[in-house]
C-alpha atoms as a PDB file:
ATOM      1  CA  UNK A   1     112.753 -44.092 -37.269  1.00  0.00           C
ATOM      2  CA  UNK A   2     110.854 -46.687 -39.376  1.00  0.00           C
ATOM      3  CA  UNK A   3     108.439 -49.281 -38.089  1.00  0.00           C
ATOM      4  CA  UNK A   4     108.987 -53.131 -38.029  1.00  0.00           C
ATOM      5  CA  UNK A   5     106.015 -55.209 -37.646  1.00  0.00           C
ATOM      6  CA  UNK A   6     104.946 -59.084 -37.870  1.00  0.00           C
ATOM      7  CA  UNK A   7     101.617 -60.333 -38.967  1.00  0.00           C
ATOM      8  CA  UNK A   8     100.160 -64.204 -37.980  1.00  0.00           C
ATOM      9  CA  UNK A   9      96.920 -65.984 -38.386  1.00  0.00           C
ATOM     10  CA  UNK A  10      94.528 -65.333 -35.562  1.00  0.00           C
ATOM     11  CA  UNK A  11      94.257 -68.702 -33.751  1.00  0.00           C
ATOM     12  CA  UNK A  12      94.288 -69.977 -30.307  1.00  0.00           C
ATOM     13  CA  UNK A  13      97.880 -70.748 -30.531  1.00  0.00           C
ATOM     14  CA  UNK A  14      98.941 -67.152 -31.211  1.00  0.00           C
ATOM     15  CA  UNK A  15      96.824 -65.737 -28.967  1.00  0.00           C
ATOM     16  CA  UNK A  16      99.901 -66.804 -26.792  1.00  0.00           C
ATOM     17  CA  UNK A  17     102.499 -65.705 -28.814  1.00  0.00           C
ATOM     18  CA  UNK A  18     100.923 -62.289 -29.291  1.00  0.00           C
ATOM     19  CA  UNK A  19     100.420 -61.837 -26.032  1.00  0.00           C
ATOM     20  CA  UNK A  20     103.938 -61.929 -24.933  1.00  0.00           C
ATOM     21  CA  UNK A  21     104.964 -59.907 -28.083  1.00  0.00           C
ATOM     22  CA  UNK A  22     103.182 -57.381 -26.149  1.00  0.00           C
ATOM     23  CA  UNK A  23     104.415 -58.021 -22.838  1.00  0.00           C
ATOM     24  CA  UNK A  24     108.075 -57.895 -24.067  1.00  0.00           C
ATOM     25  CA  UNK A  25     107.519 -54.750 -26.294  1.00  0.00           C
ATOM     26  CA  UNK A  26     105.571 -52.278 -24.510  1.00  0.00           C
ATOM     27  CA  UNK A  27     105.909 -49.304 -27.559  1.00  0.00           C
ATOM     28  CA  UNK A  28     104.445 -52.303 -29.929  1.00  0.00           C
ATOM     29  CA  UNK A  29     100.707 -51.968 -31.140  1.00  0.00           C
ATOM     30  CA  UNK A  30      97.902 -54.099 -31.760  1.00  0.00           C
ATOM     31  CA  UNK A  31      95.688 -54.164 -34.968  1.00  0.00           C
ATOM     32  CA  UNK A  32      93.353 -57.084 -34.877  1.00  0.00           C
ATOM     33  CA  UNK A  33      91.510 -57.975 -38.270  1.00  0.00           C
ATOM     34  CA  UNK A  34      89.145 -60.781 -38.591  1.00  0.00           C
ATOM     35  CA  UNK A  35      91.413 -63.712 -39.580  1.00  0.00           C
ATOM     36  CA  UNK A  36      95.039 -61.681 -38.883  1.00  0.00           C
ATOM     37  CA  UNK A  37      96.664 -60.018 -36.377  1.00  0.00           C
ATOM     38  CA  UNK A  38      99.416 -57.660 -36.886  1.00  0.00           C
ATOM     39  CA  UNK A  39     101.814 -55.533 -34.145  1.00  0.00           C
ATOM     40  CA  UNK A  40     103.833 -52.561 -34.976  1.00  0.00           C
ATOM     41  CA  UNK A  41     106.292 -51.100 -33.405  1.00  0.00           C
ATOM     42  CA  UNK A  42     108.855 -48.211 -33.813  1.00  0.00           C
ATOM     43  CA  UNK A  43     112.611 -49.342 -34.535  1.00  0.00           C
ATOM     44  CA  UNK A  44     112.496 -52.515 -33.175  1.00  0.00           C
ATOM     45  CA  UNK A  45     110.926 -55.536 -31.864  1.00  0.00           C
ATOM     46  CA  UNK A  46     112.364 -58.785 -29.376  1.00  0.00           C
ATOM     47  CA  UNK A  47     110.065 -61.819 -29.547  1.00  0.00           C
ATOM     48  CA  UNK A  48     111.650 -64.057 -26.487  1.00  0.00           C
ATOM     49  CA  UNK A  49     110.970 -67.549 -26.281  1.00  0.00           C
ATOM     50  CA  UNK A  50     110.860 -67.984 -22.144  1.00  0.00           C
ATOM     51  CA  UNK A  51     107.468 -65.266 -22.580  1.00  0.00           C
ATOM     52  CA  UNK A  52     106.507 -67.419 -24.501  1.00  0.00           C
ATOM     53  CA  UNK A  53     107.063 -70.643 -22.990  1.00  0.00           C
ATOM     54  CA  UNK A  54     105.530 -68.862 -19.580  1.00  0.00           C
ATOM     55  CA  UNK A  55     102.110 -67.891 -21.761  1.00  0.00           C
ATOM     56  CA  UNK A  56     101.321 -71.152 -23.473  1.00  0.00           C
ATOM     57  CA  UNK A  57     103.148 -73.794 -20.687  1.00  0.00           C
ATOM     58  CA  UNK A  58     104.804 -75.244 -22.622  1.00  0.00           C
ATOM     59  CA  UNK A  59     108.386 -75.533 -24.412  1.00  0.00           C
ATOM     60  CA  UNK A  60     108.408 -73.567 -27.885  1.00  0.00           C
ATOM     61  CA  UNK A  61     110.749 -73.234 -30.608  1.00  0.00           C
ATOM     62  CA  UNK A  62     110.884 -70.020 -32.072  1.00  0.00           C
ATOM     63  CA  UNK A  63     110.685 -71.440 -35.535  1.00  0.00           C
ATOM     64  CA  UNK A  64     106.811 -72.692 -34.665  1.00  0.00           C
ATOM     65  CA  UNK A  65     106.091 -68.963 -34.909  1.00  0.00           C
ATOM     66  CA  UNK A  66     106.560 -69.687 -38.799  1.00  0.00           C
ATOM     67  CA  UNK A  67     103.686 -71.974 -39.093  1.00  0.00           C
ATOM     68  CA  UNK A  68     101.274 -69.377 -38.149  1.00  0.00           C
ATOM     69  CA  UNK A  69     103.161 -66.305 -39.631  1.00  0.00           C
ATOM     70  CA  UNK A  70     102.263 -64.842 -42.461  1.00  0.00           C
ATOM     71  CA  UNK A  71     104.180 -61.604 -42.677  1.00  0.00           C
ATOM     72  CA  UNK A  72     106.989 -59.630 -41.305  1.00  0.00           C
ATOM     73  CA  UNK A  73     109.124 -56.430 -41.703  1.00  0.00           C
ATOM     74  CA  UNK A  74     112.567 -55.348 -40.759  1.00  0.00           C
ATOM     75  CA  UNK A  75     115.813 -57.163 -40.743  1.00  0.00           C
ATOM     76  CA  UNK A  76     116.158 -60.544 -38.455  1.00  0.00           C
ATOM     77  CA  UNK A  77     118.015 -61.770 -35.795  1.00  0.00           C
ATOM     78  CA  UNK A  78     117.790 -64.884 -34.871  1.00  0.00           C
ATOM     79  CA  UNK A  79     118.940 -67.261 -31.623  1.00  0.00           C
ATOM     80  CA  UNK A  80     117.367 -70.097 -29.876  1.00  0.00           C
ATOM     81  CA  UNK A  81     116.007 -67.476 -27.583  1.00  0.00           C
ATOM     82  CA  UNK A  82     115.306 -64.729 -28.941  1.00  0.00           C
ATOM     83  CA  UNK A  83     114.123 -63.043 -32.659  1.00  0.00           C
ATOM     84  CA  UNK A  84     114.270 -59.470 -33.202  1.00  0.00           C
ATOM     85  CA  UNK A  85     112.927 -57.468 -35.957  1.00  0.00           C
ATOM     86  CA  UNK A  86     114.731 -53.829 -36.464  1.00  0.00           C
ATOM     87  CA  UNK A  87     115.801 -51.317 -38.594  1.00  0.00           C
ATOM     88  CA  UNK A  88     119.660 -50.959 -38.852  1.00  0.00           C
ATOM     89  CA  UNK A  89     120.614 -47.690 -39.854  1.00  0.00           C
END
């Protein structure tokens, strides 16, 4: 199975967002490089807006995530709630 992945600018902001990437996706990993972070994981990957909402306390629109974004990989799906990276096969 292939890995998807999404890379953003490290800033307070995604600090957030990463860290309910993480929460959500327990196979995803973390590689932190001085001014990007990036998370892997195998097959797929569910970004959900209500972590993210609970992290930064706030409401969030998951098309903010493209402001700090720089990169992703895998095909997308797309609601109000939810974006998922993954490989269809």
């Amino acid at each position: 199975m292939s890995n998807v992945f999404i890379a953003f600018q490290r800033t307070e902001e995604t600090r957030c967002i990463i860290d309910a990437i993480l929460e959500d996706n327990p196979n995803a990993v973390l590689n932190e490089q001085p001014a990007m972070v990036k998370i892997d994981a195998e097959g797929s990957m569910t970004i959900k807006r209500a972590t993210i909402e609970e992290k930064i306390g706030r409401s969030f629109d998951l098309q903010e995530m493209q402001i700090h974004l720089i990169t992703l990989s895998g095909h997308i799906d797309e609601t109000d709630d939810e974006f998922t990276l993954s490989w269809q096969h």
